[in-house]
Protein backbone atom coordinates (compact mmCIF):
# COMPACT_ATOMS: atom_id res chain seq x y z
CA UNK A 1 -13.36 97.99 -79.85
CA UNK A 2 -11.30 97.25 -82.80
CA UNK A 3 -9.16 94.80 -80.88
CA UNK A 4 -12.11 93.20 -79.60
CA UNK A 5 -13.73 92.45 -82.65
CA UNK A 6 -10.36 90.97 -84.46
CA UNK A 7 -10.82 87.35 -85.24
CA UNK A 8 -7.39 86.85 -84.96
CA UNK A 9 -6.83 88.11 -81.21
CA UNK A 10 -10.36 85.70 -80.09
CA UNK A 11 -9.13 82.92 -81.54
CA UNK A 12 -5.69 83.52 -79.58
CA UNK A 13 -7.73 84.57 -76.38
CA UNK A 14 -9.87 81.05 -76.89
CA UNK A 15 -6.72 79.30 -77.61
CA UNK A 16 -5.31 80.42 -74.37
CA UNK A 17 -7.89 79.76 -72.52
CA UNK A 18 -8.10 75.79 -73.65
CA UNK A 19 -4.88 75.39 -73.00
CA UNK A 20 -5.15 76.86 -69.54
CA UNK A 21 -7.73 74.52 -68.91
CA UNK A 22 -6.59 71.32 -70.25
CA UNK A 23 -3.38 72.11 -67.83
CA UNK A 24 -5.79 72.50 -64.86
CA UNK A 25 -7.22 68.75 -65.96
CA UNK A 26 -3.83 67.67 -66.30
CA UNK A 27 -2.59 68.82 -63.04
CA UNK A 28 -5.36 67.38 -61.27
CA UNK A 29 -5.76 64.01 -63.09
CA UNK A 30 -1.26 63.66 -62.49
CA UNK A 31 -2.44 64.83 -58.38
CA UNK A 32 -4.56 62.09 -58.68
CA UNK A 33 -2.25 59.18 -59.92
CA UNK A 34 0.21 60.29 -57.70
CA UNK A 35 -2.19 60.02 -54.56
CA UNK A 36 -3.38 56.63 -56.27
CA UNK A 37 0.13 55.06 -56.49
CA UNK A 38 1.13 56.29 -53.03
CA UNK A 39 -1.72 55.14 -50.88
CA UNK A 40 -0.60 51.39 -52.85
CA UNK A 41 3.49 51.42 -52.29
CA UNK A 42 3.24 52.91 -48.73
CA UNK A 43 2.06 49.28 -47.48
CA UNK A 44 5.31 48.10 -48.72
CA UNK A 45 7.51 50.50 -47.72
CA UNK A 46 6.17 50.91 -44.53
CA UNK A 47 8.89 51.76 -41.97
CA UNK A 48 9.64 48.69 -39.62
CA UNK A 49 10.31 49.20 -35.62
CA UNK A 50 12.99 50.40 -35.13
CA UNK A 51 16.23 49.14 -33.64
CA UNK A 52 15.79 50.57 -30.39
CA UNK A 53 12.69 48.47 -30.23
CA UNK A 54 13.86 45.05 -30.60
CA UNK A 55 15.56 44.59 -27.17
CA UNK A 56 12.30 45.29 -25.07
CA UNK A 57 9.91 43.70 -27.91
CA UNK A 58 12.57 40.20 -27.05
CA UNK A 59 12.10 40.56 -22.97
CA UNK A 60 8.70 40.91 -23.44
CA UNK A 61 8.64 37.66 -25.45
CA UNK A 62 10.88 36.25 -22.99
CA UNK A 63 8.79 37.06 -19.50
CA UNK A 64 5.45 35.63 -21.79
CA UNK A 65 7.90 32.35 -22.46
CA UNK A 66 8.70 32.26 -19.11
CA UNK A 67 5.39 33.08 -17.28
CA UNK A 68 3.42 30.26 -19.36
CA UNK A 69 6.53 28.00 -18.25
CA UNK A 70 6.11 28.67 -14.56
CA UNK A 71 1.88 28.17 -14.80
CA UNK A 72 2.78 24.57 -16.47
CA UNK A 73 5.13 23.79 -14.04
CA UNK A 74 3.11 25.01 -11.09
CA UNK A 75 0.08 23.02 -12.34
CA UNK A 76 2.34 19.64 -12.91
CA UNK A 77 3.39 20.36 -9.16
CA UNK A 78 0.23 20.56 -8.00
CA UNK A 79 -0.59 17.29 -10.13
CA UNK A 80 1.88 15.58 -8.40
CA UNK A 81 1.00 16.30 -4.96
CA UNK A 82 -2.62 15.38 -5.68
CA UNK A 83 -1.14 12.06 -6.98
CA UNK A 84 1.06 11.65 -3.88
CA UNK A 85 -1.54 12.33 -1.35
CA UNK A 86 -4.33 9.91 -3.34
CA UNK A 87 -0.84 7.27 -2.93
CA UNK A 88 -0.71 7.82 0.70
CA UNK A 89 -4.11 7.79 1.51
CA UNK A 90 -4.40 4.39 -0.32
CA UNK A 91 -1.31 2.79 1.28
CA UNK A 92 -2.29 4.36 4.59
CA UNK A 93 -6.19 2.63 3.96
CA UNK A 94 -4.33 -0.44 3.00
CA UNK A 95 -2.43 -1.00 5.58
CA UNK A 96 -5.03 0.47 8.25
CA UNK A 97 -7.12 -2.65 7.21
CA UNK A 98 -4.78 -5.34 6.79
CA UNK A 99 -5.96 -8.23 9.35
CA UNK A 100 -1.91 -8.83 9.84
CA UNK A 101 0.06 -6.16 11.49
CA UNK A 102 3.06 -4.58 9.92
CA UNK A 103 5.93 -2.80 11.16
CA UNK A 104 8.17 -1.04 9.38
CA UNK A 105 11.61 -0.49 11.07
CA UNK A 106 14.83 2.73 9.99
CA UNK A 107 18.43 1.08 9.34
CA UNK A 108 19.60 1.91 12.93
CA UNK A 109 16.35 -0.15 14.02
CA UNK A 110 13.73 1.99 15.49
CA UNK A 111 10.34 1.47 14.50
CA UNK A 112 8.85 4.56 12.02
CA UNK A 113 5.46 3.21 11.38
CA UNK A 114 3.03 0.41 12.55
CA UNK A 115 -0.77 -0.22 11.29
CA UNK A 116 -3.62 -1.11 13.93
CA UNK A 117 -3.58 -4.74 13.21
CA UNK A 118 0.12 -4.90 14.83
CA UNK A 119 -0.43 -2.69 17.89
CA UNK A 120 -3.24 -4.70 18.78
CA UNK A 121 -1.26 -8.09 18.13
CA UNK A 122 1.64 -6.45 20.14
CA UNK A 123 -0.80 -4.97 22.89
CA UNK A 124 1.44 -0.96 22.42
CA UNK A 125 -0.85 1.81 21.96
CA UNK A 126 1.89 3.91 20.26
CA UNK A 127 5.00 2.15 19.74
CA UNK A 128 6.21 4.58 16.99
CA UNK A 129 9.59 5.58 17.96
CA UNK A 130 10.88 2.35 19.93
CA UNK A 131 13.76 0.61 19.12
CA UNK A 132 13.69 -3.17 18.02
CA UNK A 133 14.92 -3.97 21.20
CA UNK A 134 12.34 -2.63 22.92
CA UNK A 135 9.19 -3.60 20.95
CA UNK A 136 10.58 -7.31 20.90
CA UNK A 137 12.10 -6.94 24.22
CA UNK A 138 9.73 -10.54 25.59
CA UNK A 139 10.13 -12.38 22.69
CA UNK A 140 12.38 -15.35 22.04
CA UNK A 141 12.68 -17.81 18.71
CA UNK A 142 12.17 -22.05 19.12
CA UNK A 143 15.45 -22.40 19.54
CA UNK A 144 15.58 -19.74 22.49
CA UNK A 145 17.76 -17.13 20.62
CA UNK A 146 16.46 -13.23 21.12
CA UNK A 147 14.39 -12.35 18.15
CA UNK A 148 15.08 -8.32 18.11
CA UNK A 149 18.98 -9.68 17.50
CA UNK A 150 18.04 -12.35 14.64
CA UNK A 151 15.59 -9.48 12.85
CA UNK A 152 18.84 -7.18 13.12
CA UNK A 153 21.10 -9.66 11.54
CA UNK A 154 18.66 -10.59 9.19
CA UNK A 155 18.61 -6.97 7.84
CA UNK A 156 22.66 -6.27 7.74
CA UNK A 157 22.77 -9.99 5.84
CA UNK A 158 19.53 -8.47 3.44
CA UNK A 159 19.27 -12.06 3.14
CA UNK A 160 15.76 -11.57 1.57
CA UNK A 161 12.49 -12.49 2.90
CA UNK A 162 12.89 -15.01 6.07
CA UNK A 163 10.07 -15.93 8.95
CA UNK A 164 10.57 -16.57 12.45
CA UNK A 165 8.05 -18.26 14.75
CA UNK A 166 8.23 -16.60 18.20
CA UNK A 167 7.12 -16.72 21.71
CA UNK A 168 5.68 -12.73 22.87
CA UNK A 169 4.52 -11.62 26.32
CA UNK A 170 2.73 -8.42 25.81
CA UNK A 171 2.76 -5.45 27.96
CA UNK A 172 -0.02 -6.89 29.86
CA UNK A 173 1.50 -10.39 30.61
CA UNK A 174 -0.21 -12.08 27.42
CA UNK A 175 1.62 -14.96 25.67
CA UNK A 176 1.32 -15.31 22.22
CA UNK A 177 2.42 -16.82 19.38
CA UNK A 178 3.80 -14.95 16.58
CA UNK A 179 4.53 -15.53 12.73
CA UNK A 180 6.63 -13.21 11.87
CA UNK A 181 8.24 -12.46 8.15
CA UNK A 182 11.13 -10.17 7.84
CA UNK A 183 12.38 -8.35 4.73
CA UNK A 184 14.82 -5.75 4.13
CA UNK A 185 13.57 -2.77 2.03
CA UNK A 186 16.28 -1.33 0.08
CA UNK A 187 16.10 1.66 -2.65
CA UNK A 188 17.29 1.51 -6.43
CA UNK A 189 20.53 1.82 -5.90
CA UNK A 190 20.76 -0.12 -2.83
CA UNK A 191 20.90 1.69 -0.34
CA UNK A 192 19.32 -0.18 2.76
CA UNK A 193 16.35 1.92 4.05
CA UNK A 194 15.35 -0.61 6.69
CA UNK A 195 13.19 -3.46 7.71
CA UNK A 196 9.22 -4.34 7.21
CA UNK A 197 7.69 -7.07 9.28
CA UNK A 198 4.61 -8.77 8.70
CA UNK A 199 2.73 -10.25 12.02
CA UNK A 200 0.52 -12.74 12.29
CA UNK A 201 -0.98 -13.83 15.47
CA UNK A 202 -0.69 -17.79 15.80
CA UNK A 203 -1.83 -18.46 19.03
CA UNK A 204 -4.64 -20.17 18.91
CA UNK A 205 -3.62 -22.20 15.76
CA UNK A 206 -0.47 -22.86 18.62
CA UNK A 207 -3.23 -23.58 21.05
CA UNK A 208 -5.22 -26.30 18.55
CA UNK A 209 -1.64 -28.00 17.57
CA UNK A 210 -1.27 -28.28 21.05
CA UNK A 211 -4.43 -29.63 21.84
CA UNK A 212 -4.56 -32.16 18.78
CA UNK A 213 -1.25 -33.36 19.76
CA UNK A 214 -2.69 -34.21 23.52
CA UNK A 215 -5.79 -35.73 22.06
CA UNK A 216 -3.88 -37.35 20.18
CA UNK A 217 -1.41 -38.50 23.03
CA UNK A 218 -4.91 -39.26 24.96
CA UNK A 219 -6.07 -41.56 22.62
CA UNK A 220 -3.05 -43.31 22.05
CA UNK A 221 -3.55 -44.16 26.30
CA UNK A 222 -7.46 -44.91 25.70
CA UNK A 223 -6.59 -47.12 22.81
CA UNK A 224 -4.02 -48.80 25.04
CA UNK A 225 -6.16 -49.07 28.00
CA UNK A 226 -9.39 -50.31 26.08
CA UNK A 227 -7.16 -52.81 24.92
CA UNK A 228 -6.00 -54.14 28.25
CA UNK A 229 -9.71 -53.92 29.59
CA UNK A 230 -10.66 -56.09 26.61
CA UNK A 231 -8.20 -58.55 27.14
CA UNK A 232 -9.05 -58.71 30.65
CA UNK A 233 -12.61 -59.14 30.30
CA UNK A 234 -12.07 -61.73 27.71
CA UNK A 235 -10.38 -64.04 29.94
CA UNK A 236 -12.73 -63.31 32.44
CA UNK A 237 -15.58 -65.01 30.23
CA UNK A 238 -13.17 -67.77 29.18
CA UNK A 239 -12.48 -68.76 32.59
CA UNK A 240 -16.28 -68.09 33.71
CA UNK A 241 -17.35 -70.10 30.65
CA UNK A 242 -15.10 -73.37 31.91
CA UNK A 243 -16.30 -72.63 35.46
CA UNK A 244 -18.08 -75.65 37.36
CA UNK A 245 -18.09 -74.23 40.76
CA UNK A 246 -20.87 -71.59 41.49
CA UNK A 247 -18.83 -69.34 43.43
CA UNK A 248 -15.86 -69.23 41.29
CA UNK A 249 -18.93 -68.11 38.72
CA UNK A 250 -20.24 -65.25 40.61
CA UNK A 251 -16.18 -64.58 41.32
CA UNK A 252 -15.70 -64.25 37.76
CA UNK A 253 -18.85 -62.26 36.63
CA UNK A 254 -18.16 -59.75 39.36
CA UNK A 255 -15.05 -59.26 38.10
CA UNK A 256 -16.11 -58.96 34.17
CA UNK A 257 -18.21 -56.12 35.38
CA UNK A 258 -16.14 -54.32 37.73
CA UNK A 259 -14.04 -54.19 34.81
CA UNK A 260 -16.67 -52.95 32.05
CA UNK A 261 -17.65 -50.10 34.67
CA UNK A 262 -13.80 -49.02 34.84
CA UNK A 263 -13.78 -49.14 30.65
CA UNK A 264 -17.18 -47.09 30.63
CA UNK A 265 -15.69 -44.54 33.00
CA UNK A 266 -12.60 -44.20 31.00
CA UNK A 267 -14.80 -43.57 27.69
CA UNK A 268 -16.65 -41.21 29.70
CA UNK A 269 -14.04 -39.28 30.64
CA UNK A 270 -12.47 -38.89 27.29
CA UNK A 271 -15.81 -38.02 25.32
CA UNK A 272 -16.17 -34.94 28.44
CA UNK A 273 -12.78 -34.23 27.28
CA UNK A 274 -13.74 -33.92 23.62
CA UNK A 275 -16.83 -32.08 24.13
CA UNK A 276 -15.34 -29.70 26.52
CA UNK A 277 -12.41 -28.69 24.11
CA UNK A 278 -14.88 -28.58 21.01
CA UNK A 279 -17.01 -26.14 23.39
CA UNK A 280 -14.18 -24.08 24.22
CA UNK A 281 -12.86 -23.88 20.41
CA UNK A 282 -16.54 -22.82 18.98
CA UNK A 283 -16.78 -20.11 21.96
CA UNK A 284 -13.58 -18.32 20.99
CA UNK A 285 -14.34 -18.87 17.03
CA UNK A 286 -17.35 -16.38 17.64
């Protein structure tokens, strides 16, 4: 009890104890920091991937890379077939309803493609496939040389653009009359990839040349003849106008209009020939 109560041994006992505590407080507040300043460098020091990593992390970059690539190219592809097919369908519309025909012929001269307008002009329900020869086979130039061989020399020469005029007897014994305008096609870097013809059916523009130039050949005649008549019939009345005999008077008028019946019959004949050809030219018009 002695020890106990000795002032000196209770202030050691408290002494001890305050230090023991302020080294608890210490140790926890220095725990503390330490957590504190850990949880802030360990974002900096993190550890990276490591080097085993990088290969596969680069393929995987690649196949992305190379995936998007193929989806852009596949949808440029499919661009450019919708942008070929609208092409064709226009040049195939175009040429569908063209009122002149076209052909379009290879470098060794057989025919590839031909719109409506030309196998009606040419009277071949499918001629795709013949040679030159063979779709021109009837048909001959003005000057009587074979057309098939002056289209073929026209595209070795690739002369340019030239026409022909042409006589044609179709499959079904039909002459015609046919414009026809020849160009070779050749590609950038000329290389000849054949022939295209544009037809144009001239036949009855053939037919009214013809017509105008025997109207006109018939008038020529009926001028000729009208004039004759006149003169005729004019000294007719001169000679029945210094007639003194009777007879020689009814003679004369007779005569005066024996000839004004053959004038009126002439002028007859040509206006029936007029109206008859105007007929015939507004009936095939329609």
């Amino acid at each position: 009890m002695s020890l106990l109560t000795n002032p000196i041994l209770l202030r050691m006992f408290a002494l001890l104890f305050v230090a023991l505590f302020a080294f608890f407080i210490g140790r926890m507040v220095i725990r503390h920091l330490r957590a504190s300043l850990t949880e802030e460098v360990t974002p900096l020091t993190a550890p990276g991937p490591s080097p085993e990593s990088f290969p596969l992390q680069t393929y995987n970059a690649v196949i992305q890379q190379l995936k998007q690539q193929k989806h852009e190219l596949e949808s440029e592809q499919q661009a450019d077939r919708r942008r070929a097919r609208t092409s064709e369908n226009v040049s195939v519309a175009v040429l569908s309803n063209l009122p002149s025909g076209v052909l379009f012929f290879t470098p060794n001269g057989l025919l590839r493609q031909s719109n409506a307008a030309a196998r009606r002009i040419l009277g071949l329900a499918s001629p795709t496939g013949m040679s030159m020869a063979d779709v021109f086979r009837d048909a001959a130039t003005s000057n009587s040389g074979s057309l098939a061989e002056q289209l073929a020399a026209s595209a070795r020469a690739r002369s340019g653009p030239k026409m022909f005029e042409a006589h044609y007897l179709s499959p079904l014994a039909d002459e015609r009359v046919l414009e026809i305008t020849a160009a070779p096609v050749s590609a950038p870097d000329g290389e000849l990839l054949g022939m295209a013809c544009l037809i144009n059916d001239k036949t009855e523009v053939a037919e009214m040349r013809r017509r105008q130039q025997e109207q006109g050949e018939i008038s020529a005649e009926m001028a000729l003849s009208l004039r004759n008549s006149l003169a005729t019939i004019s000294g007719y009345a001169q000679q029945l106008a210094a007639a003194r005999d009777p007879e020689l008077a009814r003679h004369l008028a007779a005569d005066v209009a024996a000839e004004a019946a053959h004038l009126d019959r002439t002028i007859g004949t040509f206006l029936a020939s007029r109206n008859s050809d105007s007929a015939l030219a507004m009936a095939k018009s329609r």
